[in-house]
PDB file of N, CA and C in Angstrom:
ATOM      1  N   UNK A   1      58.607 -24.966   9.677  1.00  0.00           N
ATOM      2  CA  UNK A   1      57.350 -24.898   8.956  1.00  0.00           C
ATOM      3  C   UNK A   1      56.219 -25.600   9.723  1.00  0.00           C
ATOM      4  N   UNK A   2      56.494 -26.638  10.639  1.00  0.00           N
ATOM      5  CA  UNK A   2      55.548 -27.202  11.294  1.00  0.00           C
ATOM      6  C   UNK A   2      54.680 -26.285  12.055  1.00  0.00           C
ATOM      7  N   UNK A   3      55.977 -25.435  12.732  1.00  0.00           N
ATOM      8  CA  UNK A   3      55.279 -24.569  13.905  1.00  0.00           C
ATOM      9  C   UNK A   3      54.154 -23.942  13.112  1.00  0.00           C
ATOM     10  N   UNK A   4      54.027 -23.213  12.014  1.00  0.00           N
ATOM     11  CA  UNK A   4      53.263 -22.447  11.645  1.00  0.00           C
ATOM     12  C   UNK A   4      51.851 -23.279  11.044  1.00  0.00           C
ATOM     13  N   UNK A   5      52.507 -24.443  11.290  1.00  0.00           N
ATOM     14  CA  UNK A   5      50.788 -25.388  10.233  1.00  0.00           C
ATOM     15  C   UNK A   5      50.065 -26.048  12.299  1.00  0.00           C
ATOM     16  N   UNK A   6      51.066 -26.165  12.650  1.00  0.00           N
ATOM     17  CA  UNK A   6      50.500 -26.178  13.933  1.00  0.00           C
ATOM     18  C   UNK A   6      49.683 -25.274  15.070  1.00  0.00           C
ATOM     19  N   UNK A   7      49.885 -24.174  14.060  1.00  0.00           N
ATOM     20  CA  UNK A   7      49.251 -22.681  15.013  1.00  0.00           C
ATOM     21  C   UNK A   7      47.974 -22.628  13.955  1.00  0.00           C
ATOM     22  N   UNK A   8      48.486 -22.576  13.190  1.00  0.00           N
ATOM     23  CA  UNK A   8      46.941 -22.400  11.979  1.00  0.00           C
ATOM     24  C   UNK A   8      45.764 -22.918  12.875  1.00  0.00           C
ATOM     25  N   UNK A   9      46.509 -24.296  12.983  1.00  0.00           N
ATOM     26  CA  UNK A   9      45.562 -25.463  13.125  1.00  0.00           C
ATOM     27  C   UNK A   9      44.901 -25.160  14.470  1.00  0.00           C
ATOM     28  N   UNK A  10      45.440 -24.565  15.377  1.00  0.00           N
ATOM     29  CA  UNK A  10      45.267 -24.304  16.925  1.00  0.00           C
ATOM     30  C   UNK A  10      44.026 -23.034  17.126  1.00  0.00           C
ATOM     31  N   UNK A  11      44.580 -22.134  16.125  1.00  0.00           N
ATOM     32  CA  UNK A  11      43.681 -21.133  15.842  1.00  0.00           C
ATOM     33  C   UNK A  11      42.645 -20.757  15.258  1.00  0.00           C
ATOM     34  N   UNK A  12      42.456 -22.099  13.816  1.00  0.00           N
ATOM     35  CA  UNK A  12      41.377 -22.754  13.499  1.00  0.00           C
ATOM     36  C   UNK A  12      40.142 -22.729  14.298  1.00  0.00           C
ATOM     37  N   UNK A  13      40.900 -23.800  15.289  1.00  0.00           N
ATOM     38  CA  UNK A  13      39.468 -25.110  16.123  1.00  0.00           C
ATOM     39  C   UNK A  13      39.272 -23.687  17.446  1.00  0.00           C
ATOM     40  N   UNK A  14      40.561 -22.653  17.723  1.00  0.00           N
ATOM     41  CA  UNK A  14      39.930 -21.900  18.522  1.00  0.00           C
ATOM     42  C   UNK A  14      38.683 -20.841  18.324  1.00  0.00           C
ATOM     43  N   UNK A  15      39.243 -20.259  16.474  1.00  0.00           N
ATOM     44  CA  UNK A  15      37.974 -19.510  16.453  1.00  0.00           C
ATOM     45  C   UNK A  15      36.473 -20.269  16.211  1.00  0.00           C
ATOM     46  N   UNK A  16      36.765 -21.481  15.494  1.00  0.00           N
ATOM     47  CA  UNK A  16      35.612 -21.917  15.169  1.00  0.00           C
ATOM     48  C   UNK A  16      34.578 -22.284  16.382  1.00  0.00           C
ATOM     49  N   UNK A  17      35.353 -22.426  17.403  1.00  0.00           N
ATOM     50  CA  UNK A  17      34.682 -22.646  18.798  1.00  0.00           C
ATOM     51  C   UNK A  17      33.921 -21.112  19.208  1.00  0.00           C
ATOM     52  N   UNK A  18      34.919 -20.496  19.083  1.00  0.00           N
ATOM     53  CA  UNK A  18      34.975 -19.303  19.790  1.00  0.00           C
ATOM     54  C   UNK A  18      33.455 -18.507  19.031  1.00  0.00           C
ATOM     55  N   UNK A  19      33.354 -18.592  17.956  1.00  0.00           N
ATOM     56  CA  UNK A  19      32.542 -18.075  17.123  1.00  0.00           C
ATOM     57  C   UNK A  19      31.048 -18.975  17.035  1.00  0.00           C
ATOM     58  N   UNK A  20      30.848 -20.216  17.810  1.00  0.00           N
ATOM     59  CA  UNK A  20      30.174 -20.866  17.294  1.00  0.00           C
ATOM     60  C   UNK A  20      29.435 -20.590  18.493  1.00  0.00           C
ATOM     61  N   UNK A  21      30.092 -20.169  19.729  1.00  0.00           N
ATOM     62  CA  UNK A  21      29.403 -20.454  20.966  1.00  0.00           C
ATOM     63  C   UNK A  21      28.819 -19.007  21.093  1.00  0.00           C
ATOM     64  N   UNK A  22      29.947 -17.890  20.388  1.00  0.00           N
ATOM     65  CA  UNK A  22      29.221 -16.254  20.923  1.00  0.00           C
ATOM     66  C   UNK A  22      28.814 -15.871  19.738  1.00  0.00           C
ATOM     67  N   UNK A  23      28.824 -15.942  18.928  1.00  0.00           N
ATOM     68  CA  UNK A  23      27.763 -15.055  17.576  1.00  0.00           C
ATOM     69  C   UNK A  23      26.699 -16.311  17.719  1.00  0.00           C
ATOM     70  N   UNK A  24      26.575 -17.559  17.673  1.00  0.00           N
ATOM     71  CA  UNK A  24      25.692 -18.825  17.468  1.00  0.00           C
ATOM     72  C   UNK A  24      25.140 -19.041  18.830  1.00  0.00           C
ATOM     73  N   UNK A  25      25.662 -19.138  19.682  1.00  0.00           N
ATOM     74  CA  UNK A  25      24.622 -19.137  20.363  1.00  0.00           C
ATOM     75  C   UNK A  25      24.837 -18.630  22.175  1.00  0.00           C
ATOM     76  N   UNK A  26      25.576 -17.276  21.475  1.00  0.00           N
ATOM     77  CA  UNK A  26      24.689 -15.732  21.985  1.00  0.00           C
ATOM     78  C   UNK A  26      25.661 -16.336  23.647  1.00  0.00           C
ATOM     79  N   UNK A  27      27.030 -16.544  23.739  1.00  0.00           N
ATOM     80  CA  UNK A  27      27.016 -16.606  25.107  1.00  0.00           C
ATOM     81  C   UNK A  27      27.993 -15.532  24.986  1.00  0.00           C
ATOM     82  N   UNK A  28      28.275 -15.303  26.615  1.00  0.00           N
ATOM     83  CA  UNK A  28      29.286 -13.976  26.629  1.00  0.00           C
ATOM     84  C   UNK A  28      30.982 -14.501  26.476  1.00  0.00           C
ATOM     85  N   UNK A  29      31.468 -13.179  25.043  1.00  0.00           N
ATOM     86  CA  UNK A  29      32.485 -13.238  25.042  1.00  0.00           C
ATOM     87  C   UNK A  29      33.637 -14.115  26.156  1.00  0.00           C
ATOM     88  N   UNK A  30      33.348 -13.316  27.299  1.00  0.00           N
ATOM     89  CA  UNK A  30      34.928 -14.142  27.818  1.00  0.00           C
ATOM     90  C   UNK A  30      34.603 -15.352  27.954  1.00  0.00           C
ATOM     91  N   UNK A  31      33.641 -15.811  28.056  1.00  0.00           N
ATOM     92  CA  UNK A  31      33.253 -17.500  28.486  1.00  0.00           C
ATOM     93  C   UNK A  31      33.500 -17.994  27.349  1.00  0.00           C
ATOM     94  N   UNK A  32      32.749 -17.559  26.347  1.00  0.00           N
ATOM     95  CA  UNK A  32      33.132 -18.380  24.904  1.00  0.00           C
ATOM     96  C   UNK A  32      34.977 -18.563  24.386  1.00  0.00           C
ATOM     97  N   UNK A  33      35.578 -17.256  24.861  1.00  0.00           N
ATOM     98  CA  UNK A  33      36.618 -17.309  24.698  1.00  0.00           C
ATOM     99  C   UNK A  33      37.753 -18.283  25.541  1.00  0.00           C
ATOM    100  N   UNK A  34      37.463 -18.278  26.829  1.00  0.00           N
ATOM    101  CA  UNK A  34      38.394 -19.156  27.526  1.00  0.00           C
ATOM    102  C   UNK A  34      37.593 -20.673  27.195  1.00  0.00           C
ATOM    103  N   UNK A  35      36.420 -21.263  26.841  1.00  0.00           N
ATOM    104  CA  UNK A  35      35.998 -22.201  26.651  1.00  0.00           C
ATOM    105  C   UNK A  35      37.047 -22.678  25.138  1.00  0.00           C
ATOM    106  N   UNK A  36      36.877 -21.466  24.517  1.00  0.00           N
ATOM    107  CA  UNK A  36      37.662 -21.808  22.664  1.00  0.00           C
ATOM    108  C   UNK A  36      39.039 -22.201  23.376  1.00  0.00           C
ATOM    109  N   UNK A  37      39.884 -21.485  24.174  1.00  0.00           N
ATOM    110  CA  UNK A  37      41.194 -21.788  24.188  1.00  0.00           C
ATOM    111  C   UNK A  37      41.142 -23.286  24.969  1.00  0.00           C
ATOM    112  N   UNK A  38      40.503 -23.630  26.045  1.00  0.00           N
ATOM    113  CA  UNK A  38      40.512 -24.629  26.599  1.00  0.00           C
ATOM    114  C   UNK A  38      39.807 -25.999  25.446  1.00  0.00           C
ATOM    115  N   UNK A  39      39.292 -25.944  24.509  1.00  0.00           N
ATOM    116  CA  UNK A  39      39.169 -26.681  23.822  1.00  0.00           C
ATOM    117  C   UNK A  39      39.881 -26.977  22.196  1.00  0.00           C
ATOM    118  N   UNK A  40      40.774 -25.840  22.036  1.00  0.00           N
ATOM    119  CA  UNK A  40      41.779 -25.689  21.452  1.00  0.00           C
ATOM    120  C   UNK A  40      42.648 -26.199  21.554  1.00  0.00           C
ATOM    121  N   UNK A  41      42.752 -26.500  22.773  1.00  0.00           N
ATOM    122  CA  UNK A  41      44.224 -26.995  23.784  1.00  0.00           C
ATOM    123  C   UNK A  41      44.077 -28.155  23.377  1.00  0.00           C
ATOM    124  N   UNK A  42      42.734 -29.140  23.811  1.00  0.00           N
ATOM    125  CA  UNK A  42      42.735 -30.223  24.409  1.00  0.00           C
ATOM    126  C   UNK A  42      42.849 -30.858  22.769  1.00  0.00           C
ATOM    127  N   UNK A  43      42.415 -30.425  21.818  1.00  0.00           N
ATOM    128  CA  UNK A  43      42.154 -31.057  20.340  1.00  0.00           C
ATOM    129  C   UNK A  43      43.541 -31.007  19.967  1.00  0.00           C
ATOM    130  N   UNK A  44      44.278 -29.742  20.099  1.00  0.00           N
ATOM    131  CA  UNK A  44      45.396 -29.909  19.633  1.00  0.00           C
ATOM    132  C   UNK A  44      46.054 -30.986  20.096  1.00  0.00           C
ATOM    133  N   UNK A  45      46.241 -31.069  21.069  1.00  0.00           N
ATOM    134  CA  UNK A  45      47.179 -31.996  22.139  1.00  0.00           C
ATOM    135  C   UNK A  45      46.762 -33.797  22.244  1.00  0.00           C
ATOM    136  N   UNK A  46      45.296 -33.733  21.996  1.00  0.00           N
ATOM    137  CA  UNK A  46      45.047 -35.039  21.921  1.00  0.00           C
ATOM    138  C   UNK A  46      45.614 -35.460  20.490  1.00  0.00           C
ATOM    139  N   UNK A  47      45.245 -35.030  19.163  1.00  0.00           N
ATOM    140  CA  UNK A  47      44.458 -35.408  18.310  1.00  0.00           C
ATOM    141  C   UNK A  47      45.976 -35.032  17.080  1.00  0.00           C
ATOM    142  N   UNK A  48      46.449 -34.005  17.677  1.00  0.00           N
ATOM    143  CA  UNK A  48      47.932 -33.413  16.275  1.00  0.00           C
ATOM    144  C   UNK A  48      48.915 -33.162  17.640  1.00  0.00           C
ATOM    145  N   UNK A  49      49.531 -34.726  18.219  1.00  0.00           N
ATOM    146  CA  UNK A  49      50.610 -34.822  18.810  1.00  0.00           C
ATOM    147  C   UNK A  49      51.913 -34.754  18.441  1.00  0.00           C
ATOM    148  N   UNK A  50      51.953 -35.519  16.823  1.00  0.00           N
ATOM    149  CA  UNK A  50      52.864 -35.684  15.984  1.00  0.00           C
ATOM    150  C   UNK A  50      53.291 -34.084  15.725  1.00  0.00           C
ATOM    151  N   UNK A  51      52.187 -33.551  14.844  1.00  0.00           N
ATOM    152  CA  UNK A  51      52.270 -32.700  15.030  1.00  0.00           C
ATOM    153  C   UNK A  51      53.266 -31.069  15.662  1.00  0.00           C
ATOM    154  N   UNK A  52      52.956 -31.086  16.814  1.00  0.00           N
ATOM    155  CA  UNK A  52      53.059 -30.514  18.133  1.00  0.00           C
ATOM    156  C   UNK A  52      54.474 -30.833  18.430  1.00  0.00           C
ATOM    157  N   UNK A  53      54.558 -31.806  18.469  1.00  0.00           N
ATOM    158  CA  UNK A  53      56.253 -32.476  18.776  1.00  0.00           C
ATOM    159  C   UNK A  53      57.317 -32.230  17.572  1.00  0.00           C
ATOM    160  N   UNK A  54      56.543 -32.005  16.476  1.00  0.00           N
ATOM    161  CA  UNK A  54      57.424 -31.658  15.139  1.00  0.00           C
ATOM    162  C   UNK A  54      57.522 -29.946  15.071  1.00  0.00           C
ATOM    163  N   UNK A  55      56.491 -29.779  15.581  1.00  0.00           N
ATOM    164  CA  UNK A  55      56.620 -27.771  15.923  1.00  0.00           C
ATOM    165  C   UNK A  55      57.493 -27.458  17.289  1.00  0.00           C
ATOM    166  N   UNK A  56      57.570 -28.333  18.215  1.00  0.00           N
ATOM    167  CA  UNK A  56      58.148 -28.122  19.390  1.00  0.00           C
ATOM    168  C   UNK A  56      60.383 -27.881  19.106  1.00  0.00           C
ATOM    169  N   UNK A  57      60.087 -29.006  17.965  1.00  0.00           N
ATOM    170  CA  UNK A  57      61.535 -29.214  17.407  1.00  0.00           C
ATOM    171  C   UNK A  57      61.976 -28.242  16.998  1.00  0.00           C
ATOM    172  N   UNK A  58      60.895 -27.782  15.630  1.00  0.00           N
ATOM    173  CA  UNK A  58      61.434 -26.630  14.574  1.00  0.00           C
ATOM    174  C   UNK A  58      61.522 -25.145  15.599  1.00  0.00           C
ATOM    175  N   UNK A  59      61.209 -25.180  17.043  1.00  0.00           N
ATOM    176  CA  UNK A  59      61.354 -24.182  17.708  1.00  0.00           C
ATOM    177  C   UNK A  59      62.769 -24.571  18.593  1.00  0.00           C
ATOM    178  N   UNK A  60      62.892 -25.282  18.537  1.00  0.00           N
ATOM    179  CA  UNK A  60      64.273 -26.063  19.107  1.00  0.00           C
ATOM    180  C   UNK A  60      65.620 -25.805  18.597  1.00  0.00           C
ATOM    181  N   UNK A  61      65.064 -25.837  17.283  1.00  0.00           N
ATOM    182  CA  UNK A  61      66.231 -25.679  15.951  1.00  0.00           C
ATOM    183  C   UNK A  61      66.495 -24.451  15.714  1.00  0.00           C
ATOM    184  N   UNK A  62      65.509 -23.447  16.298  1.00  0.00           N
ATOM    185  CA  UNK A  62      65.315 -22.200  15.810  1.00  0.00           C
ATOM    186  C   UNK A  62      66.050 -21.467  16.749  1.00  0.00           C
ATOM    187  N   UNK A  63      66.088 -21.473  18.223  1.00  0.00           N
ATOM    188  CA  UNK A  63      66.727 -21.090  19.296  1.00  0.00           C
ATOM    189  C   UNK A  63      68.014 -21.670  19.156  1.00  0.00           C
ATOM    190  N   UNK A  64      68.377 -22.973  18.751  1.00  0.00           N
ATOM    191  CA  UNK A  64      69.948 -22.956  18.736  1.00  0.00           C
ATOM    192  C   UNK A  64      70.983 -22.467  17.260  1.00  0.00           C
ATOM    193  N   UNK A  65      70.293 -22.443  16.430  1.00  0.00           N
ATOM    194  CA  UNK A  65      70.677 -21.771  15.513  1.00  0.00           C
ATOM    195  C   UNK A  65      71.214 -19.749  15.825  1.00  0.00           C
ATOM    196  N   UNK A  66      70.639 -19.233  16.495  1.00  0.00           N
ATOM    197  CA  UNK A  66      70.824 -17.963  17.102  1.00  0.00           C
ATOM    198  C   UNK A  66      71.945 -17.956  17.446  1.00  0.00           C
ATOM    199  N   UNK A  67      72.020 -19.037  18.856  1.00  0.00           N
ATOM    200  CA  UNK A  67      73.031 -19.260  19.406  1.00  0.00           C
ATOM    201  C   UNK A  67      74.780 -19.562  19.265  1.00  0.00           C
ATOM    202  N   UNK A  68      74.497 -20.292  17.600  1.00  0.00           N
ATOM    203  CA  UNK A  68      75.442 -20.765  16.913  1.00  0.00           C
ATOM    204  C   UNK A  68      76.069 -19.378  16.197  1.00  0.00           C
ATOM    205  N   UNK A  69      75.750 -18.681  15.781  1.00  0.00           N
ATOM    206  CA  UNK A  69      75.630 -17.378  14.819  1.00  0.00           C
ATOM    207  C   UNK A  69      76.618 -16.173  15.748  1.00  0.00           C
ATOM    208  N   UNK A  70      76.646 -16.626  17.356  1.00  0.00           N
ATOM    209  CA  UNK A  70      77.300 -15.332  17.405  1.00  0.00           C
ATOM    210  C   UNK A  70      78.428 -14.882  17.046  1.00  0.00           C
ATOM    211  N   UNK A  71      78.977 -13.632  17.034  1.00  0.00           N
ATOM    212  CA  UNK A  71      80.540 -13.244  16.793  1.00  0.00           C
ATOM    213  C   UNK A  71      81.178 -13.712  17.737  1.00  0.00           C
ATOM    214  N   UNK A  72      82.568 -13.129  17.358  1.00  0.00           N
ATOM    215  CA  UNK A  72      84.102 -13.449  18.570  1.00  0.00           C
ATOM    216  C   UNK A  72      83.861 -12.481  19.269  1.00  0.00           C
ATOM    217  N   UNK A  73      83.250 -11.511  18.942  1.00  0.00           N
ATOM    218  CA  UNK A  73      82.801 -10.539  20.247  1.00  0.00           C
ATOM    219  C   UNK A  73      82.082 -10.708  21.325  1.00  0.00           C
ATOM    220  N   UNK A  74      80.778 -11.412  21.097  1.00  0.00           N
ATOM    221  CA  UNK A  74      79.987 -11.893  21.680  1.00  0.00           C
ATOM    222  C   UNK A  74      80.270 -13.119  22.566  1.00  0.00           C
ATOM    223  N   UNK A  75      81.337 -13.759  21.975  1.00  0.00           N
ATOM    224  CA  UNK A  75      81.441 -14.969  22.650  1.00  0.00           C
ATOM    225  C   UNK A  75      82.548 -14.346  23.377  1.00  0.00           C
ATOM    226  N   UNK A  76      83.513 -13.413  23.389  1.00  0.00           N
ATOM    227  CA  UNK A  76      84.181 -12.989  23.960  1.00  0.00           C
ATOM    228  C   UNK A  76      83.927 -12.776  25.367  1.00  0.00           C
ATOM    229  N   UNK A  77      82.740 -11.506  25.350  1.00  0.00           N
ATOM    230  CA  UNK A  77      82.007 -11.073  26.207  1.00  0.00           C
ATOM    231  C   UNK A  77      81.216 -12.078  27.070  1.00  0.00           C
ATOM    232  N   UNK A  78      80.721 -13.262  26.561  1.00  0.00           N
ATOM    233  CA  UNK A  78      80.284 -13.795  27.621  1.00  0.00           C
ATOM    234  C   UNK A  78      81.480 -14.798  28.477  1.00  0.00           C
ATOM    235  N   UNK A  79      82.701 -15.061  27.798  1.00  0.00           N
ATOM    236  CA  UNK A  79      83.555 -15.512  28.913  1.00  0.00           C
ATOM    237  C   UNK A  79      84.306 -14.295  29.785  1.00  0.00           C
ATOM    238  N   UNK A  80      84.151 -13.665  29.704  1.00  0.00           N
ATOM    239  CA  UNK A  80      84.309 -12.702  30.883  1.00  0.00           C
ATOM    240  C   UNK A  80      83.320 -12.279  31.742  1.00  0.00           C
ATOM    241  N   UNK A  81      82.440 -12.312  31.535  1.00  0.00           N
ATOM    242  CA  UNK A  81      80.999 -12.417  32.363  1.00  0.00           C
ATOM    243  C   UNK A  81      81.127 -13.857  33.152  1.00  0.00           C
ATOM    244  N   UNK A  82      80.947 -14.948  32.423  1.00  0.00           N
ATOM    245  CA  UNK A  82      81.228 -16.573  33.066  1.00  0.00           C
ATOM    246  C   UNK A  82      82.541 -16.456  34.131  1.00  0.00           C
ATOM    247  N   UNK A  83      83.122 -15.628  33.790  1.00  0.00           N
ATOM    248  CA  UNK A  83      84.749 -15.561  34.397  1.00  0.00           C
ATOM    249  C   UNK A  83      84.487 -14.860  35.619  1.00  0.00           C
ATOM    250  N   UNK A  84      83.155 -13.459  35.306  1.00  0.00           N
ATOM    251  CA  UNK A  84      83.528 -12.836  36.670  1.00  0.00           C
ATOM    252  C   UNK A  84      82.281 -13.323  37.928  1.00  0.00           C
ATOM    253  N   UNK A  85      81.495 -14.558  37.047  1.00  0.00           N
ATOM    254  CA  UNK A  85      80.493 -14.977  37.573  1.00  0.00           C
ATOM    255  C   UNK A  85      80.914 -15.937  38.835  1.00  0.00           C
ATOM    256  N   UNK A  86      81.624 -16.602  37.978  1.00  0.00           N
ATOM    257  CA  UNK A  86      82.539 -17.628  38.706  1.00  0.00           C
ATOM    258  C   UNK A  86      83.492 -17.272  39.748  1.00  0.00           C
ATOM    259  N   UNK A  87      84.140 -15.801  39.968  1.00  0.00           N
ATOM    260  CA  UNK A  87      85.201 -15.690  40.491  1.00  0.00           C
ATOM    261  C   UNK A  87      83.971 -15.164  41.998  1.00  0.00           C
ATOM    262  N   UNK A  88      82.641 -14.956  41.350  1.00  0.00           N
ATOM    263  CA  UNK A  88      81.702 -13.821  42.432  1.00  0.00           C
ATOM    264  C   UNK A  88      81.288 -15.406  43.221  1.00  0.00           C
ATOM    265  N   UNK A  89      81.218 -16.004  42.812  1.00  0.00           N
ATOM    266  CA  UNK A  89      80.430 -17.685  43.560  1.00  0.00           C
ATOM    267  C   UNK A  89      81.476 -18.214  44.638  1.00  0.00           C
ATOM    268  N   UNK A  90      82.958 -18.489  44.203  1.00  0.00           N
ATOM    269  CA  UNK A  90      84.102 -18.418  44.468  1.00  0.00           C
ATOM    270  C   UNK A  90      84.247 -17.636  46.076  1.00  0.00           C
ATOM    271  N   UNK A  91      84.525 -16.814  45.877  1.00  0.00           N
ATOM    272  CA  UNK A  91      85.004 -15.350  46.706  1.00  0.00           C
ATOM    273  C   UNK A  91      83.738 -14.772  47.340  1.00  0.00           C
ATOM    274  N   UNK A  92      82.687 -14.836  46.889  1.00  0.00           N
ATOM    275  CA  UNK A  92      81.528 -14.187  47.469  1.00  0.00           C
ATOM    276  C   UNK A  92      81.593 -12.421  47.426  1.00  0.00           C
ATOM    277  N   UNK A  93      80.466 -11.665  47.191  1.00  0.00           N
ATOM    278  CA  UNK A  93      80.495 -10.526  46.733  1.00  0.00           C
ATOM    279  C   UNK A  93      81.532  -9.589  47.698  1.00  0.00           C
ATOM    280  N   UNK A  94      82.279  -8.896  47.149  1.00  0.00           N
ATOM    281  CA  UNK A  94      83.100  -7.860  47.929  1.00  0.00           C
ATOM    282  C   UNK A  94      82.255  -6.944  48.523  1.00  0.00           C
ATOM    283  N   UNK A  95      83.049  -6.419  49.513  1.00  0.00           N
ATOM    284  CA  UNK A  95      81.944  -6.030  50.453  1.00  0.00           C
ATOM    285  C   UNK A  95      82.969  -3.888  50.233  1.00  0.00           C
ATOM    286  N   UNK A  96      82.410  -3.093  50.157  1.00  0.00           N
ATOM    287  CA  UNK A  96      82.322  -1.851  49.792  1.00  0.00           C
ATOM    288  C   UNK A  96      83.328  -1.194  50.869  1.00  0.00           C
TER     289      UNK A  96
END
């Protein structure tokens, strides 16, 4: 849940930038735009560290949870892959 109060928040301070500099005061799109992300960045990162580090997790948690979930098939399949990975490092590729 962090991740998503952490993007809000990112996307917030980007449009409000983004919008303040090219409808307000009239500069061109891409400038206003890479100016919004580059000051997006820096607010996020200074200012909602806690933050950021609590969204960095819940993406942490999220990728190993996947991982945990697979079948006996799947895990099957990758020790025979590891097996023939290992035997190719080993032996070095056969030659035709």
């Amino acid at each position: 849940m962090q991740f998503v109060k952490y993007t809000v928040i990112r996307l917030g301070i980007f449009l409000a930038v983004f919008a303040g500099l090219w409808m307000g005061l009239k500069w061109p799109i891409f400038v206003s735009g890479i100016i919004g992300l580059i000051v997006a960045f820096a607010v996020a990162y200074l200012f909602f560290n806690k933050l950021r580090l609590q969204a960095n997790e819940d993406v942490r948690k999220a990728f190993n949870n996947t991982s945990a979930n697979k079948t006996k098939m799947q895990l099957a399949d990758e020790a025979v892959e590891d097996e023939f990975d290992e035997s190719q490092r080993k032996h070095g590729p056969q030659a035709n």
